[in-house]
PDB file of N, CA and C in Angstrom:
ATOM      1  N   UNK A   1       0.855  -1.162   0.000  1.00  0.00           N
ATOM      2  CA  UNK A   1       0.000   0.000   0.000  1.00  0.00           C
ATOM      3  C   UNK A   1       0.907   1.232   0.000  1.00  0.00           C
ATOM      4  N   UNK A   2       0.716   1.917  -0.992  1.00  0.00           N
ATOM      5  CA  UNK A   2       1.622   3.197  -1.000  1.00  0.00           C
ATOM      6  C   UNK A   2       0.724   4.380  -1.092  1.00  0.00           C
ATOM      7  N   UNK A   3       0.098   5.098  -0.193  1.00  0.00           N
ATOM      8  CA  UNK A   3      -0.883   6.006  -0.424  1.00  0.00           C
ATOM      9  C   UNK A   3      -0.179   7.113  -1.272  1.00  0.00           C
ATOM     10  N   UNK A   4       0.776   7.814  -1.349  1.00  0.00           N
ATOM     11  CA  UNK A   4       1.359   8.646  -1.630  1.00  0.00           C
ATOM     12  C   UNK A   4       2.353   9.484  -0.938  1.00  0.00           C
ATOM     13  N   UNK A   5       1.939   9.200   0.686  1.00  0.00           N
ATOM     14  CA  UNK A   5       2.571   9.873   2.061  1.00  0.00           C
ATOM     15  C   UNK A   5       3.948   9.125   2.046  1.00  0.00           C
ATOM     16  N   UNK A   6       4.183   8.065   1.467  1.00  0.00           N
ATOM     17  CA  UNK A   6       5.351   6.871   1.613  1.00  0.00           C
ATOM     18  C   UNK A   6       6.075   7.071   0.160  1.00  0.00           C
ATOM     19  N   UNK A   7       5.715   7.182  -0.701  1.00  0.00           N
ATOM     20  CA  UNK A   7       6.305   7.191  -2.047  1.00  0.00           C
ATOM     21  C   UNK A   7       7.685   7.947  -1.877  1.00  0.00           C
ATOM     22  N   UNK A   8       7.904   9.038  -1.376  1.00  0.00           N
ATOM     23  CA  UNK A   8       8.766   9.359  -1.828  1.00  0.00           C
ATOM     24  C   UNK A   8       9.964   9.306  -0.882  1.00  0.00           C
ATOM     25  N   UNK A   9       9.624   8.541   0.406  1.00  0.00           N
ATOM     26  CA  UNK A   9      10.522   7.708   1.489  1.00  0.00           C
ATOM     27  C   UNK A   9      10.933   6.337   0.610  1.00  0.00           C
ATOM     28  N   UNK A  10       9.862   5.837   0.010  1.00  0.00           N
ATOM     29  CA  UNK A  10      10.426   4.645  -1.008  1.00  0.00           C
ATOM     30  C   UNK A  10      10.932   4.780  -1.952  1.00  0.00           C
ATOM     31  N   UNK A  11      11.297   5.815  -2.592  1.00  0.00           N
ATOM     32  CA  UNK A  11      12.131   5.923  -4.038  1.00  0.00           C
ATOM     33  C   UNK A  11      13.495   6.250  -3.287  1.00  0.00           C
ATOM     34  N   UNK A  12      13.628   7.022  -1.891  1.00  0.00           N
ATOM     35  CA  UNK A  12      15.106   7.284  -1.657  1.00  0.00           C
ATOM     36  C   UNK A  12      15.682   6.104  -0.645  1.00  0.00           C
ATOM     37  N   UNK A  13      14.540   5.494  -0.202  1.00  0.00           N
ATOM     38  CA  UNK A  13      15.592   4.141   0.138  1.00  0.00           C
ATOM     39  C   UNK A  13      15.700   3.007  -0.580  1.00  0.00           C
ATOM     40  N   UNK A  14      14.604   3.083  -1.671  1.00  0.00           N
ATOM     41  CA  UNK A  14      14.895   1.865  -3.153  1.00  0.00           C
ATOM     42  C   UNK A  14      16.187   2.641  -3.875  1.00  0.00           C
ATOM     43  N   UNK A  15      16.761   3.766  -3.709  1.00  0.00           N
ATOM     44  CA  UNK A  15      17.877   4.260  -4.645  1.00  0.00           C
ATOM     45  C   UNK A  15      18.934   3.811  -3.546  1.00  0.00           C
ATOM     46  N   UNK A  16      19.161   4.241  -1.872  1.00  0.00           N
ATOM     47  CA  UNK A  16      20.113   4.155  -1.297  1.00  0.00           C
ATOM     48  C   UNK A  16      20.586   5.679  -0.809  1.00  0.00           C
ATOM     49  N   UNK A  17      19.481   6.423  -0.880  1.00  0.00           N
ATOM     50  CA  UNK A  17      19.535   8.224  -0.436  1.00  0.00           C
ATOM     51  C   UNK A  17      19.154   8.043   1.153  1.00  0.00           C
ATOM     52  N   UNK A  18      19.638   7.350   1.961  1.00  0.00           N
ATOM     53  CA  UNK A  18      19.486   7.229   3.379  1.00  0.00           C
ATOM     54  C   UNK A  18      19.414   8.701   4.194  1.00  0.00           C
ATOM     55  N   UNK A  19      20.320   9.435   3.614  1.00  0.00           N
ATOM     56  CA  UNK A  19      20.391  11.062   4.172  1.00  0.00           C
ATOM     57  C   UNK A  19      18.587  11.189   3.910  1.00  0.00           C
ATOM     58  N   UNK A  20      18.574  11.486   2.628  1.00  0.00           N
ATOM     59  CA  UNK A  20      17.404  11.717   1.946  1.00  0.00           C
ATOM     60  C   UNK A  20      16.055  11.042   3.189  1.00  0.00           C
ATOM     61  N   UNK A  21      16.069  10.061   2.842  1.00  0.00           N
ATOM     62  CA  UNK A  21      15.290   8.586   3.710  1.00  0.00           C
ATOM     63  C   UNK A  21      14.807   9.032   5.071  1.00  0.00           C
ATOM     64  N   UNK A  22      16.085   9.397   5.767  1.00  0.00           N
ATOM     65  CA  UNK A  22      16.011   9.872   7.135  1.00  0.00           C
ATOM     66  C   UNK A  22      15.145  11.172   7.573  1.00  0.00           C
ATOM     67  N   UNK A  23      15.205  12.421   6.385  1.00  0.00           N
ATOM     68  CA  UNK A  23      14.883  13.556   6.714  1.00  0.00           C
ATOM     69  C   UNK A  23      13.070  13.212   6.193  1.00  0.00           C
ATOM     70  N   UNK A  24      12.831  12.483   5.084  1.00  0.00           N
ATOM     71  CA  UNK A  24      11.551  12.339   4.816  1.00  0.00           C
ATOM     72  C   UNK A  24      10.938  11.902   5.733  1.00  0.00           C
ATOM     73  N   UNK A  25      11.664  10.471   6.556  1.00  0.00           N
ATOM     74  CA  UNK A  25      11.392   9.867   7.440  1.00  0.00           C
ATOM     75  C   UNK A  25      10.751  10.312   8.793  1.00  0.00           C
ATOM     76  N   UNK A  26      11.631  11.324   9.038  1.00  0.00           N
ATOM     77  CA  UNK A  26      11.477  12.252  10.213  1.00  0.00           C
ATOM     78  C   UNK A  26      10.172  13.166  10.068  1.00  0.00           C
ATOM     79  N   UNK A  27       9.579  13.456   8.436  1.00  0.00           N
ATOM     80  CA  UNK A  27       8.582  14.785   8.094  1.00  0.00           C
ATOM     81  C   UNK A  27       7.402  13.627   8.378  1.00  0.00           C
ATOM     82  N   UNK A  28       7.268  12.886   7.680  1.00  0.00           N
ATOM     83  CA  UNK A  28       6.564  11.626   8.337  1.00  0.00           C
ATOM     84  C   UNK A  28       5.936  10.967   9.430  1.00  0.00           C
ATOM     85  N   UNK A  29       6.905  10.514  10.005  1.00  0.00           N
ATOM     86  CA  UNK A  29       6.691   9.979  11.591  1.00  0.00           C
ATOM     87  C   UNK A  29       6.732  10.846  12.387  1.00  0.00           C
ATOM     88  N   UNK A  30       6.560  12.284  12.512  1.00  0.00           N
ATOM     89  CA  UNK A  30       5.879  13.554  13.065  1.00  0.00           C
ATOM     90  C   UNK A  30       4.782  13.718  12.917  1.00  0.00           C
ATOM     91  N   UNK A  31       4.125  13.321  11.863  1.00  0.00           N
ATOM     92  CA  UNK A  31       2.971  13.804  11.256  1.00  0.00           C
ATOM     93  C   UNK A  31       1.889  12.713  11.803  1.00  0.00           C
ATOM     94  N   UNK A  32       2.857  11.360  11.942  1.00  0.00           N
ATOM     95  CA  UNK A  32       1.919  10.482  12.628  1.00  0.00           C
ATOM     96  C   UNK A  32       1.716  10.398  14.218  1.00  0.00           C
ATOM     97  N   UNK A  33       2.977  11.112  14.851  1.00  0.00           N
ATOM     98  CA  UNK A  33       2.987  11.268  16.514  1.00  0.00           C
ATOM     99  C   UNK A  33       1.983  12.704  16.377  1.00  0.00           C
ATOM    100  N   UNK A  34       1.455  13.275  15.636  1.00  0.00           N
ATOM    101  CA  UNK A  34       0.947  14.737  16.380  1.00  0.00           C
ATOM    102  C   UNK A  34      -0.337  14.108  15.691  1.00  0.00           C
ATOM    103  N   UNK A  35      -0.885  13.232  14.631  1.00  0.00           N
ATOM    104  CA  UNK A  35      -2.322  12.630  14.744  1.00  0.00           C
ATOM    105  C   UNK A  35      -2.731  11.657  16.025  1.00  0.00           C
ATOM    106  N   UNK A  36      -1.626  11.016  16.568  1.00  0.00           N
ATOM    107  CA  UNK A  36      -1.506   9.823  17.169  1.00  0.00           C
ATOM    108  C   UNK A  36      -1.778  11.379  18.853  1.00  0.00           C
ATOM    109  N   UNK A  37      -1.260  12.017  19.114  1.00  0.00           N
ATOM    110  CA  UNK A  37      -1.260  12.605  20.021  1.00  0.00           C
ATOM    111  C   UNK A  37      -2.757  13.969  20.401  1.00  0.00           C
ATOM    112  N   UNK A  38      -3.455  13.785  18.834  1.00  0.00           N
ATOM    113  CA  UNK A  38      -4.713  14.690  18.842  1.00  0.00           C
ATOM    114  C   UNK A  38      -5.795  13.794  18.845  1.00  0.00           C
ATOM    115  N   UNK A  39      -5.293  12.431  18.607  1.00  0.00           N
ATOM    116  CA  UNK A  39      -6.364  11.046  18.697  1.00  0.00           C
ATOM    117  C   UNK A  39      -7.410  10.971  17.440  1.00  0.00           C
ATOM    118  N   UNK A  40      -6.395  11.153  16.696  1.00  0.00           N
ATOM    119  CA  UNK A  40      -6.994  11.536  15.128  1.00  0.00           C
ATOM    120  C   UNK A  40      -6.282  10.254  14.195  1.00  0.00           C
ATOM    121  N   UNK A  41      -5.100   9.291  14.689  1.00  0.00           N
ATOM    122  CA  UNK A  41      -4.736   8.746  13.766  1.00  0.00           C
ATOM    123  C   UNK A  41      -5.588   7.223  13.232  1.00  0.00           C
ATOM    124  N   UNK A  42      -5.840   7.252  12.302  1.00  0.00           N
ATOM    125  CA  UNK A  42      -6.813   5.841  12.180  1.00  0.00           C
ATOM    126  C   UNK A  42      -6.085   4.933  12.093  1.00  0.00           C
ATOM    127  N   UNK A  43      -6.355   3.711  12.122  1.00  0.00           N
ATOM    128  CA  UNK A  43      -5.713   2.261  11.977  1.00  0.00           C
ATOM    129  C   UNK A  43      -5.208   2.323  10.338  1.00  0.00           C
ATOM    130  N   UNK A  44      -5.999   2.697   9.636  1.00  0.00           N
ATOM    131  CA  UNK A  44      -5.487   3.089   7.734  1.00  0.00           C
ATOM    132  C   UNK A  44      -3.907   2.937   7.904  1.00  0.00           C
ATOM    133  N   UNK A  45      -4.082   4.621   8.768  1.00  0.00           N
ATOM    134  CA  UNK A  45      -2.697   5.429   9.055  1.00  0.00           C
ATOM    135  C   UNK A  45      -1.285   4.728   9.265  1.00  0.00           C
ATOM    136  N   UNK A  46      -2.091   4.231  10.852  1.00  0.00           N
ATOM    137  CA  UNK A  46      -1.168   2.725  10.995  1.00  0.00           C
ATOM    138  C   UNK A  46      -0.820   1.660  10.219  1.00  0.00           C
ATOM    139  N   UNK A  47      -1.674   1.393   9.452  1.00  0.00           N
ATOM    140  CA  UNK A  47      -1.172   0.208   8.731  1.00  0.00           C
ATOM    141  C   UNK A  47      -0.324   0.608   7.486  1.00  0.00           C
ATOM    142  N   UNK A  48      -0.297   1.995   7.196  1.00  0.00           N
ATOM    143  CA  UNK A  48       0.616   2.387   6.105  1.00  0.00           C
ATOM    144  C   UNK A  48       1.663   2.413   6.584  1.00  0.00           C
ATOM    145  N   UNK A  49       1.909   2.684   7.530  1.00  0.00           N
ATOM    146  CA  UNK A  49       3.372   3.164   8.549  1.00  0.00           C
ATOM    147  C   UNK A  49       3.974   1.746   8.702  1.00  0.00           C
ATOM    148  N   UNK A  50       3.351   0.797   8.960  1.00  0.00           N
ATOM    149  CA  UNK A  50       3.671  -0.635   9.552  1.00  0.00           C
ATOM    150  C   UNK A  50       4.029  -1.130   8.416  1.00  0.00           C
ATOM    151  N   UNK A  51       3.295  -1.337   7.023  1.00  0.00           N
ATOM    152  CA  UNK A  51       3.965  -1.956   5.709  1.00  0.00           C
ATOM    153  C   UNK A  51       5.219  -0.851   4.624  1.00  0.00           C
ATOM    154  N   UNK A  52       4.708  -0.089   5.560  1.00  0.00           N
ATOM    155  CA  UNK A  52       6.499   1.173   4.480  1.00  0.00           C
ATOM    156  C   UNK A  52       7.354   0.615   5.647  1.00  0.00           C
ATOM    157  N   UNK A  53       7.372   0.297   7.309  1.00  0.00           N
ATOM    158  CA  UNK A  53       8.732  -0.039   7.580  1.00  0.00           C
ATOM    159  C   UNK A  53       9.044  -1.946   7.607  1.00  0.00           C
ATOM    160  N   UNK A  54       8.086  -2.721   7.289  1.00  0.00           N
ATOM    161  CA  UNK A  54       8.028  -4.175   6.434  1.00  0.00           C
ATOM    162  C   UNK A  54       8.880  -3.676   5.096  1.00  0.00           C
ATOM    163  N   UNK A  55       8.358  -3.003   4.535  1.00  0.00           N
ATOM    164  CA  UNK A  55       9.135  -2.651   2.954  1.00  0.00           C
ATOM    165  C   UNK A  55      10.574  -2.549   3.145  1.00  0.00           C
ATOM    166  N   UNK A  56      10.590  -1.169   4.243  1.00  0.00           N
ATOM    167  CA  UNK A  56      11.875  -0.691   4.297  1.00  0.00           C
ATOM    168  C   UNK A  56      13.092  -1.618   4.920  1.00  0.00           C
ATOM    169  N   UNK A  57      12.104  -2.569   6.051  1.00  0.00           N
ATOM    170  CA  UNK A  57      13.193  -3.698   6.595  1.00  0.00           C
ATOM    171  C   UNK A  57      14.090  -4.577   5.765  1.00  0.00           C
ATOM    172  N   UNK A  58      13.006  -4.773   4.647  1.00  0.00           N
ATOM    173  CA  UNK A  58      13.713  -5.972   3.698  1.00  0.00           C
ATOM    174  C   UNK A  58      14.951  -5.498   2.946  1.00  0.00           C
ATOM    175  N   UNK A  59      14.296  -3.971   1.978  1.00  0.00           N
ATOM    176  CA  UNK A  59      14.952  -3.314   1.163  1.00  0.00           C
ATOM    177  C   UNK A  59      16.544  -3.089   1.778  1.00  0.00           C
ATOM    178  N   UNK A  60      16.594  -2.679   3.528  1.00  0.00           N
ATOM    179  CA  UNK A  60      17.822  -1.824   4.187  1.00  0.00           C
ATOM    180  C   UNK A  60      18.559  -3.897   4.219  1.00  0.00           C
ATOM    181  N   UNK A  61      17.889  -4.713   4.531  1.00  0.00           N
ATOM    182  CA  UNK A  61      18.397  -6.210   5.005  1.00  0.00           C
ATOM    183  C   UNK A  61      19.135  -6.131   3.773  1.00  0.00           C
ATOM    184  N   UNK A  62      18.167  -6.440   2.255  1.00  0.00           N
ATOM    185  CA  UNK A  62      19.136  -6.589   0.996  1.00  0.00           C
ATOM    186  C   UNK A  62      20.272  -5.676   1.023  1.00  0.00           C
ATOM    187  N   UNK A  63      20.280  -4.674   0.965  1.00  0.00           N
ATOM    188  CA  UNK A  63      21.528  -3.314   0.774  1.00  0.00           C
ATOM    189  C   UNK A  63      22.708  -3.631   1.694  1.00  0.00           C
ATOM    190  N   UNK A  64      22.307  -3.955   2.959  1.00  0.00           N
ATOM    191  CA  UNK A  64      23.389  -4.500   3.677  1.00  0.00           C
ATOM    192  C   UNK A  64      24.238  -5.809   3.652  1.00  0.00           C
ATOM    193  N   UNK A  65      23.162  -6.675   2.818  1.00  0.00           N
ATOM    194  CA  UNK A  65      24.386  -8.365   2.625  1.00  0.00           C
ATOM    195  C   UNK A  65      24.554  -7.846   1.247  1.00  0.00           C
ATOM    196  N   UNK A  66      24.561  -7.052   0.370  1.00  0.00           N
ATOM    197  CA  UNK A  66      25.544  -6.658  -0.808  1.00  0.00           C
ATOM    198  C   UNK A  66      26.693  -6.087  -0.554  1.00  0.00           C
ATOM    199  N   UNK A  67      26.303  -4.912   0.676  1.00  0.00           N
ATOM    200  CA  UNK A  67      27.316  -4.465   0.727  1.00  0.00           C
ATOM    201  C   UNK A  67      28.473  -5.173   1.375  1.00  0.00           C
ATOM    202  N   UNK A  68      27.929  -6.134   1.944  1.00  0.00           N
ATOM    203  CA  UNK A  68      29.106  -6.768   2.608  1.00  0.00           C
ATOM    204  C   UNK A  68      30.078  -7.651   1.959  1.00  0.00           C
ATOM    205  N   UNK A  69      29.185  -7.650   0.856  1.00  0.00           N
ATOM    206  CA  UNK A  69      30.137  -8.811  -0.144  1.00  0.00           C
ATOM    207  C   UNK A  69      30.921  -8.153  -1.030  1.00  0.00           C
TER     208      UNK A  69
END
């Protein structure tokens, strides 16, 4: 599920823009602590957040046994 809020956290850690990754990351998971903290965030919300960092686990797992080789 990529609503659009994730897309562009997934093009810079499918490239390897981790700088990039991190700062989107951060505009992001703000946006979900200040819904999560006005009691506004829906389960949707959550479940987008939960399968972009499933995505992102695998994607950062692959990048790291390449790089090691």
């Amino acid at each position: 599920m990529d609503s659009g809020r994730t897309h562009d956290i997934r093009i810079a850690v499918a490239s390897g823009e981790w700088q990039a990754a991190l700062r989107l990351w951060d505009v992001y998971s703000a946006g979900i602590r200040e819904e999560i903290g006005s009691g506004t965030c829906s389960p949707a919300r959550m479940a987008e957040a939960r399968d972009f960092l499933d995505w992102a686990k695998r994607v950062v797992l692959c990048a790291r046994a390449q790089a090691q080789n």
